[in-house]
Protein backbone atom coordinates (compact mmCIF):
# COMPACT_ATOMS: atom_id res chain seq x y z
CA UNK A 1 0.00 0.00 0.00
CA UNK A 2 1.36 3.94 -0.36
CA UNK A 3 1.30 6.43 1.61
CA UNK A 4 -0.42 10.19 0.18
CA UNK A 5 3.30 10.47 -0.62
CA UNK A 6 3.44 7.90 -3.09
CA UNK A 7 6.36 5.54 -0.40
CA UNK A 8 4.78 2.06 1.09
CA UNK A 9 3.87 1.18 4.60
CA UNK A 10 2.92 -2.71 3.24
CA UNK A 11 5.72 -3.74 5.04
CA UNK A 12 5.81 -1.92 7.90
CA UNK A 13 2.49 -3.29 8.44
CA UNK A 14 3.14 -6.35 8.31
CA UNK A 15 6.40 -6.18 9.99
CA UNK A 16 3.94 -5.32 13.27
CA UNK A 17 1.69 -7.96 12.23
CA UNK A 18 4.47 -11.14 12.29
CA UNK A 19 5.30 -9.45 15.53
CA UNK A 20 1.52 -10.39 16.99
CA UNK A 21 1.45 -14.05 15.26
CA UNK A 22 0.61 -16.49 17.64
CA UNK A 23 0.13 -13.64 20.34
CA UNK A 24 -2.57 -12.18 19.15
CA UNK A 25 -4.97 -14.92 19.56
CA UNK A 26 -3.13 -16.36 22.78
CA UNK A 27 -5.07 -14.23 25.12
CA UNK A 28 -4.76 13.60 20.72
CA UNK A 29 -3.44 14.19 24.28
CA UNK A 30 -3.26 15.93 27.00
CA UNK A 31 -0.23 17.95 28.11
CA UNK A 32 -0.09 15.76 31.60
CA UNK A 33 2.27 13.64 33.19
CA UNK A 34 0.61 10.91 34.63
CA UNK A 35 1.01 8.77 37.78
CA UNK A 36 1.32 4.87 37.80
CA UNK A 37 -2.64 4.50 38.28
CA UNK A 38 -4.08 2.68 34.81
CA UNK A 39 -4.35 5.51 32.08
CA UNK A 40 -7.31 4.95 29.70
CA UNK A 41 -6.82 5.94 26.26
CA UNK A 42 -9.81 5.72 23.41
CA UNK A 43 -8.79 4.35 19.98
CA UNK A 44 -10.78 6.35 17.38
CA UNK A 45 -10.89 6.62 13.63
CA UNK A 46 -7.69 7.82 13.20
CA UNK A 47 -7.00 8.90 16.54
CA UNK A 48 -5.31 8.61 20.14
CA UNK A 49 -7.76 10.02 22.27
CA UNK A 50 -6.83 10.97 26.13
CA UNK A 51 -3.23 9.98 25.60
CA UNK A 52 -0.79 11.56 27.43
CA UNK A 53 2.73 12.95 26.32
CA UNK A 54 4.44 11.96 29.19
CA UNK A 55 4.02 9.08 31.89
CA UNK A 56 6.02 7.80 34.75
CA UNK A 57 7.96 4.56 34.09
CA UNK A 58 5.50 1.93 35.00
CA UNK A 59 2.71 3.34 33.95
CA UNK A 60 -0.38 0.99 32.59
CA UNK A 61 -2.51 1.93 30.15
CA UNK A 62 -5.74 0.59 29.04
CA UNK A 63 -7.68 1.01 25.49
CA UNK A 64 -11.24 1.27 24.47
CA UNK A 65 -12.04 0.98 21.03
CA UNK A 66 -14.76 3.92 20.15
CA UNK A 67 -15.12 2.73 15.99
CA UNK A 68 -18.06 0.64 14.82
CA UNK A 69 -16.27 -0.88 11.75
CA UNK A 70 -12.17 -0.49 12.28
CA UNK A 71 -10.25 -2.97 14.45
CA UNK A 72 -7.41 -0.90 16.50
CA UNK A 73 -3.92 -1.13 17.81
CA UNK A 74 -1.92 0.37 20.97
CA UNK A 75 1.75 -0.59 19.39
CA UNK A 76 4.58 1.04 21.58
CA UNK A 77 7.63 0.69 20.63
CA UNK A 78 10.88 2.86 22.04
CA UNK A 79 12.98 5.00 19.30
CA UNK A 80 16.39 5.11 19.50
CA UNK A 81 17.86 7.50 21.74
CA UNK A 82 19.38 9.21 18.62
CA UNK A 83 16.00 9.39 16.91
CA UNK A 84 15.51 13.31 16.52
CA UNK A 85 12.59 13.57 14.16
CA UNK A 86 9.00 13.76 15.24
CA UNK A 87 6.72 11.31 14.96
CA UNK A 88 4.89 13.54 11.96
CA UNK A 89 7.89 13.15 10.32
CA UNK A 90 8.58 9.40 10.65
CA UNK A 91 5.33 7.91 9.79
CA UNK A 92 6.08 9.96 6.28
CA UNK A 93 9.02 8.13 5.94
CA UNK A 94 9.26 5.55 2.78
CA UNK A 95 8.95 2.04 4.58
CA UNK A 96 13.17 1.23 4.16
CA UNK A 97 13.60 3.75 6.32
CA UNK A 98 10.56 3.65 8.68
CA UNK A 99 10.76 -0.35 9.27
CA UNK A 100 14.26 -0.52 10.91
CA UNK A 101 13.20 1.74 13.29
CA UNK A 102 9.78 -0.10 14.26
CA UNK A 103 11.89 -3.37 14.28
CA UNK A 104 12.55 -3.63 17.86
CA UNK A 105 10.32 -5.78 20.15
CA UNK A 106 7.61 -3.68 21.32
CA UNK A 107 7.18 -2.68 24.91
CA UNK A 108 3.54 -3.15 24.44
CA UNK A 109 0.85 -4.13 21.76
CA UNK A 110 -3.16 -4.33 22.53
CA UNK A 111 -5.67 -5.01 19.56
CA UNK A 112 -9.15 -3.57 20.50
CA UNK A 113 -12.30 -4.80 18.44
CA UNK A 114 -15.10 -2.57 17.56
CA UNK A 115 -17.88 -3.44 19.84
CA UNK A 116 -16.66 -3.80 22.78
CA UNK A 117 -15.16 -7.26 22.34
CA UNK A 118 -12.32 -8.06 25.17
CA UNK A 119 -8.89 -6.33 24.36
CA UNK A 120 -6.35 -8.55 23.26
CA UNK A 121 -2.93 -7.80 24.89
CA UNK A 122 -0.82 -9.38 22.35
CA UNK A 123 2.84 -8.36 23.82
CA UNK A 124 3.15 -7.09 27.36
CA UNK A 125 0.62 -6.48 29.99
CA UNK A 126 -0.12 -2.76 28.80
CA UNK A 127 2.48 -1.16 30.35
CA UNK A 128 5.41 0.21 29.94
CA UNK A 129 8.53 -0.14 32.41
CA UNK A 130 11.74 1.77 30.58
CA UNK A 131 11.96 5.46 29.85
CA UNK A 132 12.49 6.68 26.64
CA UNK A 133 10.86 8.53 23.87
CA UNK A 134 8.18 6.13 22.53
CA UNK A 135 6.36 6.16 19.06
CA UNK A 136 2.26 4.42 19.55
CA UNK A 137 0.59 3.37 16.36
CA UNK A 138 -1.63 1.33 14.87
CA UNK A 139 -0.65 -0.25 11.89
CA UNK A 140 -3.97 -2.13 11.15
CA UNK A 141 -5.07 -1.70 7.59
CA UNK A 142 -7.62 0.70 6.86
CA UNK A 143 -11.03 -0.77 6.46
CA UNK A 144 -9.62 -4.47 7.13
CA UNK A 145 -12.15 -6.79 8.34
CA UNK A 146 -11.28 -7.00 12.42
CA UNK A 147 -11.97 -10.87 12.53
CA UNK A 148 -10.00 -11.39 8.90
CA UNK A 149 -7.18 -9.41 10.07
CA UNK A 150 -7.21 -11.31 13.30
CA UNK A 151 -6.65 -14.89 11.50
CA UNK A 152 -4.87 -13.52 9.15
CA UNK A 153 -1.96 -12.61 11.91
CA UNK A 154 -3.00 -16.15 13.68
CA UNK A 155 -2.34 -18.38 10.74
CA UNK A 156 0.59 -16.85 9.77
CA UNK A 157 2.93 -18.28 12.89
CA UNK A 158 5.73 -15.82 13.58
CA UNK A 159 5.82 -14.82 9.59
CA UNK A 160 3.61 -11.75 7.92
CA UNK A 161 0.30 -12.26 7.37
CA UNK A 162 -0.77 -12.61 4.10
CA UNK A 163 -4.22 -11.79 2.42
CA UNK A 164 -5.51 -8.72 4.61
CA UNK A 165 -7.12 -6.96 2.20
CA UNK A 166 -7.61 -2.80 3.32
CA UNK A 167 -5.59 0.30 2.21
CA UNK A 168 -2.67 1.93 3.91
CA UNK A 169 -2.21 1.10 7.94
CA UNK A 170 -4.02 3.69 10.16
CA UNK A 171 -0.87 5.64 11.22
CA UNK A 172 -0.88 6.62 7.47
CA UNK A 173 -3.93 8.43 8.11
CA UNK A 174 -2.58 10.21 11.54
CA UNK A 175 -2.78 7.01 14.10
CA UNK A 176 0.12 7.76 15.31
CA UNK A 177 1.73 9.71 18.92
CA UNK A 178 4.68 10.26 20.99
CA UNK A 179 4.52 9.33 24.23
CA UNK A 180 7.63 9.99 26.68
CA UNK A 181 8.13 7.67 29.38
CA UNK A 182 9.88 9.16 32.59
């Protein structure tokens, strides 16, 4: 899939999706810093809603998925200490560049279904122990089919789904935050 910029985010995608396989199925902001009580944040269409810039190491979060047709994510994964761009400017990035950064293990992923179906906590328990600038996305393609995307990542065992059908993951279209953990 591309981007409005003409660069693909297939990958990328994906990349996030292999990282879920066999986990997945196994179970914007305020200006706040935030304590280490549970911090709710609502997953819109195309939006982190209620989530703060900057939390205390520790800190758990919980999501509730507001859409009644798009599947969500709560991917956080830490950017390398050198990483000086925003997170604007990296989700524009053509995917060779963008992937390498969202390589590393996340330090959290939850999958919320519209509906109000249980959230799946796919990597972590929702929260997020080591400081460090952090980028959250959701990498779900747009208008993919929340229980085809879901076997999709399931059959595909530790590789990259194949088949989702949809257009470019949600961050494309401005699912995507920083979040700075203290």
């Amino acid at each position: 899939m591309r981007n409005v910029d003409g660069t693909k985010h297939h990958g990328v995608r994906l990349a996030i999706g292999a990282a879920l396989a066999g986990l997945a199925l196994a179970a914007c902001g305020s200006d706040t810093t935030t304590s280490a009580k549970p911090v709710t944040v609502t997953l819109a269409d195309y939006q982190y809603k209620n989530l703060p810039k900057e939390v205390k190491a520790g800190t758990t979060f919980e999501v509730v998925n507001e859409s009644k047709a798009e599947l969500h994510e709560f991917v956080a994964i830490a950017l390398p200490a050198t990483e000086k761009r925003s997170v604007a400017e990296l989700t524009k990035l053509p995917e060779s560049e963008l992937g390498p950064l969202l390589s590393a293990q996340p330090a959290t992923v939850m999958l919320a279904q519209p509906g109000g179906a249980p959230v799946i906590k796919a990597i972590g328990d929702g929260s997020i122990t080591t400081p460090g600038r952090y980028i959250v996305l959701c990498a779900i393609p747009t208008g993919a089919k929340p229980q085809e995307y879901l076997d999709a990542v399931a059959k595909a065992q530790g590789k990259k789904p194949e088949g989702v059908a949809g257009g470019p993951p949600h961050f494309v279209n401005g699912m995507a935050a920083e979040l700075v953990v203290k």
